[in-house]
N, C-alpha and C. Protein backbone atom coordinates (compact mmCIF):
# COMPACT_ATOMS: atom_id res chain seq x y z
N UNK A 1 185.19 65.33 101.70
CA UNK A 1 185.98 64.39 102.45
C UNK A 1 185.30 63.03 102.36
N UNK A 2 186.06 62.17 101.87
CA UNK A 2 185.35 61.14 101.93
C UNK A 2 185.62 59.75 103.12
N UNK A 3 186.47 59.74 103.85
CA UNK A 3 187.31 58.56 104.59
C UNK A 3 187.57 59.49 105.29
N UNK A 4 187.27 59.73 106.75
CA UNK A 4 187.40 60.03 107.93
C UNK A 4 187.67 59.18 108.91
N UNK A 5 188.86 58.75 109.48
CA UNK A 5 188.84 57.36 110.69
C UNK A 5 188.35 58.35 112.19
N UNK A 6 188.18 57.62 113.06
CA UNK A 6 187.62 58.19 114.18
C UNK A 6 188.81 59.01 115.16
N UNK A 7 190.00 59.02 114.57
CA UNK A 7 191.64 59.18 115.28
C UNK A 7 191.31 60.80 114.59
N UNK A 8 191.00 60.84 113.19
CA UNK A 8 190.68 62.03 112.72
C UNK A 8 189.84 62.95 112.77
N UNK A 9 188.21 62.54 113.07
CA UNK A 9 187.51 63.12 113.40
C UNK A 9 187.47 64.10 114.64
N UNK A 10 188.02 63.51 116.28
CA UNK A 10 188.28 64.92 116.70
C UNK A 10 189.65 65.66 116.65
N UNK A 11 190.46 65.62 115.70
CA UNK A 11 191.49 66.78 115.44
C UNK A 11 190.79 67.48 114.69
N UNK A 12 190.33 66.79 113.80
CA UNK A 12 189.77 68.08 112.63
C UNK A 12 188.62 69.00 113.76
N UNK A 13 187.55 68.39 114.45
CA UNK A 13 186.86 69.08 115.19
C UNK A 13 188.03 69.99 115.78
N UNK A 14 188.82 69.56 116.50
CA UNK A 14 189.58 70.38 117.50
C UNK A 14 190.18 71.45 116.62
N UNK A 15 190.72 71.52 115.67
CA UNK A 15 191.41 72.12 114.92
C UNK A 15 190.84 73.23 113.97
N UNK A 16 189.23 72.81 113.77
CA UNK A 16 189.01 74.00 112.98
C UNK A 16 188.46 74.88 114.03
N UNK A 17 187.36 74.13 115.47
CA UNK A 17 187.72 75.17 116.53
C UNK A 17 188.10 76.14 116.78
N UNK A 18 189.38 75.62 117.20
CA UNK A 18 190.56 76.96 117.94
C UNK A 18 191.05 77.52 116.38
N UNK A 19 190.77 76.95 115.37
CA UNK A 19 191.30 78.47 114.13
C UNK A 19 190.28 79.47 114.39
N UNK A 20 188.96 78.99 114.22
CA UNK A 20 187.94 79.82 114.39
C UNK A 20 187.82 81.05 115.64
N UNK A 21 188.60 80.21 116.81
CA UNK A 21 188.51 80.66 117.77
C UNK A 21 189.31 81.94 117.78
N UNK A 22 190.58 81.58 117.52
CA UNK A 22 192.22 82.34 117.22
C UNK A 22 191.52 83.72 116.17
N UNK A 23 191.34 82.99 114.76
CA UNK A 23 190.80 84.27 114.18
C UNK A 23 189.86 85.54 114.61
N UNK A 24 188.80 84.59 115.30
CA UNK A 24 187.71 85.63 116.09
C UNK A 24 188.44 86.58 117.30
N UNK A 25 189.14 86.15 117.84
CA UNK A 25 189.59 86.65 119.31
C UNK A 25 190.43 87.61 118.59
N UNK A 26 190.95 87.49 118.01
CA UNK A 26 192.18 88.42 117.49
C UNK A 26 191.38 89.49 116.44
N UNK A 27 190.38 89.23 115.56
CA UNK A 27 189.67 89.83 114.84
C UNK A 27 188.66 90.50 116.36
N UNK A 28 188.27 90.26 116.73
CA UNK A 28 188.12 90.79 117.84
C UNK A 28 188.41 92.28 118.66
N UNK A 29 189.60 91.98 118.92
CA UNK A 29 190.79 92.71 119.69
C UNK A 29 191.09 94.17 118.80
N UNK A 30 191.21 93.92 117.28
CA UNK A 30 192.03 94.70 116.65
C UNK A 30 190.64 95.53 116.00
N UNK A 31 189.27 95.03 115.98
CA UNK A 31 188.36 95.57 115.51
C UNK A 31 187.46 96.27 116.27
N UNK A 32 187.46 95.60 117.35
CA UNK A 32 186.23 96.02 119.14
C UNK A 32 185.35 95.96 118.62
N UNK A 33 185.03 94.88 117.73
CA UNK A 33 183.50 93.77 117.60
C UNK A 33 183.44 92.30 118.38
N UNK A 34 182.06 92.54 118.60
CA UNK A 34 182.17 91.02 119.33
C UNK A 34 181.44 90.13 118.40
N UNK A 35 181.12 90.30 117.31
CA UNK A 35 179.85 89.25 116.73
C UNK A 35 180.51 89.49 115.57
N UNK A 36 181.40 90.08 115.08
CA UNK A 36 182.17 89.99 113.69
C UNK A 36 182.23 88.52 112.94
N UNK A 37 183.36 88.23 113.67
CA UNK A 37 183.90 86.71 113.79
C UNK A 37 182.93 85.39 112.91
N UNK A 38 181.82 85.16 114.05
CA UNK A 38 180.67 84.28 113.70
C UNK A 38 180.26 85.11 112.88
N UNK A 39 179.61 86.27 112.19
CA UNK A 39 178.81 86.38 111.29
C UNK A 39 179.94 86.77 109.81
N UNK A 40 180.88 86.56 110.05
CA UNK A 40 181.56 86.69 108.63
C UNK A 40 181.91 84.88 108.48
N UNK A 41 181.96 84.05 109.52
CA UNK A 41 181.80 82.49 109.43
C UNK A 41 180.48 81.80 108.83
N UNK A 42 179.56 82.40 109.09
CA UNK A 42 178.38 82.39 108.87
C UNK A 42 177.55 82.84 107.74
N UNK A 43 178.13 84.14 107.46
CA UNK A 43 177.47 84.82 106.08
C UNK A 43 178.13 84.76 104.80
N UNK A 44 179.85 84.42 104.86
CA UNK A 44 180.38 84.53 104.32
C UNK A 44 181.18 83.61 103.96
N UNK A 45 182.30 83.19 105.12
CA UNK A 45 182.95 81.65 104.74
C UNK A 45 182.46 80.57 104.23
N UNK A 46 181.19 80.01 105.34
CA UNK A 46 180.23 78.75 104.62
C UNK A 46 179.69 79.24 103.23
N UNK A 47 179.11 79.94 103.11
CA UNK A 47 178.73 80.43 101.70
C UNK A 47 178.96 80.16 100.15
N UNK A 48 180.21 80.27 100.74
CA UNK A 48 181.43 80.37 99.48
C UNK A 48 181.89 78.81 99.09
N UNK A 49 182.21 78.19 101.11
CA UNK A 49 182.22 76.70 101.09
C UNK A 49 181.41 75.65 99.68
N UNK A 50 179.91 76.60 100.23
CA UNK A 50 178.25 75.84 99.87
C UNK A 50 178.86 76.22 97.93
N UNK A 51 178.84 77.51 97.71
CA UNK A 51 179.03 77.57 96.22
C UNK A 51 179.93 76.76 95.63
N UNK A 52 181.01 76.58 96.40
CA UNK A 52 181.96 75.92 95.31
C UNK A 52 181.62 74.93 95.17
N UNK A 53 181.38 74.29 96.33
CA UNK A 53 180.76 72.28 95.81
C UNK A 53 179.77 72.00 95.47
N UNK A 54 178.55 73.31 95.13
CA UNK A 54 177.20 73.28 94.72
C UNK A 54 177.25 72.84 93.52
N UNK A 55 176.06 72.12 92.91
CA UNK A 55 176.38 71.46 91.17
C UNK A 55 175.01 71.71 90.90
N UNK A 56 174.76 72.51 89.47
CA UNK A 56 173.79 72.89 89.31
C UNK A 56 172.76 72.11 89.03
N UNK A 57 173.89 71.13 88.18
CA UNK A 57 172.19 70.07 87.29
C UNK A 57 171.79 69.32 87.98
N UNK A 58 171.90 69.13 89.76
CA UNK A 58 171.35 68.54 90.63
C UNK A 58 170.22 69.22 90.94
N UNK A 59 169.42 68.28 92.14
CA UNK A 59 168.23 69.27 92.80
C UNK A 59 169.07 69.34 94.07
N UNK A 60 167.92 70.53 94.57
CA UNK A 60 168.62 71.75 96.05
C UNK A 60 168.66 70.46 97.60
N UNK A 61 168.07 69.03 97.34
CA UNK A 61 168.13 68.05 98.68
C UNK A 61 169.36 67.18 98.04
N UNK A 62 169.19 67.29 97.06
CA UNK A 62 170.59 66.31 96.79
C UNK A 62 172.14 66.96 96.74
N UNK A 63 171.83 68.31 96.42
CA UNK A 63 173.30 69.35 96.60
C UNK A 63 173.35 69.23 98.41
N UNK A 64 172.58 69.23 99.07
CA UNK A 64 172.82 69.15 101.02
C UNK A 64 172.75 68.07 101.18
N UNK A 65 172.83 67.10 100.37
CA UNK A 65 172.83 65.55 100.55
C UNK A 65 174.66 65.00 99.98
N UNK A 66 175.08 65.51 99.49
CA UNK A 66 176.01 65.42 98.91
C UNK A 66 177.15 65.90 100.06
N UNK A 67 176.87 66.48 100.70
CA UNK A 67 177.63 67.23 102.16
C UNK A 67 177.59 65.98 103.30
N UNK A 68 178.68 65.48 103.74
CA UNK A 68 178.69 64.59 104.70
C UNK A 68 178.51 64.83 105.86
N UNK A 69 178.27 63.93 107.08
CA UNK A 69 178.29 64.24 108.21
C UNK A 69 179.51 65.23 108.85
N UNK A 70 180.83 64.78 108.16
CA UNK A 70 182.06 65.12 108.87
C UNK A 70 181.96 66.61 108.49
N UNK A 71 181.03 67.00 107.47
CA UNK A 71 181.28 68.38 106.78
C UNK A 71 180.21 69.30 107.70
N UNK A 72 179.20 68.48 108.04
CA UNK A 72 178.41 69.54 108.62
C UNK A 72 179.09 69.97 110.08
N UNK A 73 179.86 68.39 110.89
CA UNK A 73 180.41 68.74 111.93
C UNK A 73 181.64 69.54 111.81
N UNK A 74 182.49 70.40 111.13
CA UNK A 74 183.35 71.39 110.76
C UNK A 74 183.17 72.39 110.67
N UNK A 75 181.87 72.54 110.30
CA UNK A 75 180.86 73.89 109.84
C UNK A 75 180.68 74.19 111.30
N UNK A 76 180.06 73.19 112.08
CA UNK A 76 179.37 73.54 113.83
C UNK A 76 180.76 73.59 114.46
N UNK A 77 181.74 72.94 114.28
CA UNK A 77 183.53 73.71 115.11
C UNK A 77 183.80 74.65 114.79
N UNK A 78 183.21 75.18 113.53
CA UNK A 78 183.87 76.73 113.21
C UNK A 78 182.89 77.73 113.92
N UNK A 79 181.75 77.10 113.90
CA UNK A 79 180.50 78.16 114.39
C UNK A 79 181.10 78.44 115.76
N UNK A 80 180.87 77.18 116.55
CA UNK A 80 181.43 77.48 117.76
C UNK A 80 182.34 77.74 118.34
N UNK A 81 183.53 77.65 117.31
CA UNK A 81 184.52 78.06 117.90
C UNK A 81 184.46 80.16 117.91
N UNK A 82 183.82 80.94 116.77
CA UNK A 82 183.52 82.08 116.66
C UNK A 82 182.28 82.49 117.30
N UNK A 83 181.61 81.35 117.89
CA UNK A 83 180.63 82.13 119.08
C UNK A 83 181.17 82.65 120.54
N UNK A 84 182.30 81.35 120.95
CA UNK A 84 182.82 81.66 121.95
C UNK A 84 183.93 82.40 122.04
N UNK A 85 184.85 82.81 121.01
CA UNK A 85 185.56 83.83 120.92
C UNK A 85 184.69 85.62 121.15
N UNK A 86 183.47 85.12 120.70
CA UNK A 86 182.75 86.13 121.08
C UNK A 86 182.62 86.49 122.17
N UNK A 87 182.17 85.49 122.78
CA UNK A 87 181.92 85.36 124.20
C UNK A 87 182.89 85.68 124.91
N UNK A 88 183.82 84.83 124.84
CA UNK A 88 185.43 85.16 125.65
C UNK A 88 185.49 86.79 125.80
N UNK A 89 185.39 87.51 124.33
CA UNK A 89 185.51 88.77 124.82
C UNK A 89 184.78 89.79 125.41
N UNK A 90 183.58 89.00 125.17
CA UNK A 90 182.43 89.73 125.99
C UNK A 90 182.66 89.78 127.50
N UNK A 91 182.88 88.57 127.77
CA UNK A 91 183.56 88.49 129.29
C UNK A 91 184.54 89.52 129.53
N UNK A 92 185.56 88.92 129.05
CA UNK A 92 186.82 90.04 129.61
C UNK A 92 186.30 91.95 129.24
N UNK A 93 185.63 91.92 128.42
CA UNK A 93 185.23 93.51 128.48
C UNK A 93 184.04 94.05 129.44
N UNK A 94 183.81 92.81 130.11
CA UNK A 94 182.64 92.91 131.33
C UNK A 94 183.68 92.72 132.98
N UNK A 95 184.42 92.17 132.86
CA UNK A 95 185.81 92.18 133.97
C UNK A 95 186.67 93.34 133.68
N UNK A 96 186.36 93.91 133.04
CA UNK A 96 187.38 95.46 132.83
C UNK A 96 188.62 95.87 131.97
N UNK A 97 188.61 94.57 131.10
CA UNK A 97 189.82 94.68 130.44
C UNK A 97 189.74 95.28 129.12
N UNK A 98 190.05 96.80 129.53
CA UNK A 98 190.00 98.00 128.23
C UNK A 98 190.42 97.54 126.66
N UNK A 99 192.07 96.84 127.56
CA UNK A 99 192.42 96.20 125.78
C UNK A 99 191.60 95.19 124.53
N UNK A 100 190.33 94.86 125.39
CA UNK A 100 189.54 94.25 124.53
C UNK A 100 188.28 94.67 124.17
């Protein structure tokens, strides 16, 4: 991403969020994991992110240099949005709610 205005910066925050969030809660629900979510965001999504825009004939500070601010803050809305989906259900399966 290269041109981010500040009108954009928190939708995209907001937005990859609650996907993160939506996917986890529901991945969640249908699996009865609570840490799924974040560690397939984590081990797996970014990963794949990191490979595709990785360039070899660079060095390894200039391939994480090449990653913008707006990119790392998308990475931390998705994290958090699949920590607290975690959470969310940790709660409600600590208040009694079987279906989760």
């Amino acid at each position: 991403m290269s041109q981010v205005s500040l009108i954009q910066l928190p939708i995209l925050f907001t937005l990859f969020f609650v996907l993160m969030f939506g996917i986890g809660f529901i991945l969640n629900m249908l699996i009865k994991t609570t840490w799924l979510p974040l560690y397939l965001f984590m081990f797996v999504l970014l990963p794949v992110v990191v490979f595709w825009r990785w360039d070899g004939a660079i060095q390894f500070s200039d391939n994480l240099l090449a990653f913008q601010f707006i990119d790392y803050l998308v990475a931390i809305a998705g994290i958090l949005g699949a920590f607290i989906s975690g959470q969310a259900i940790k709660t409600l399966r600590v208040k009694g709610y079987k279906m989760f």
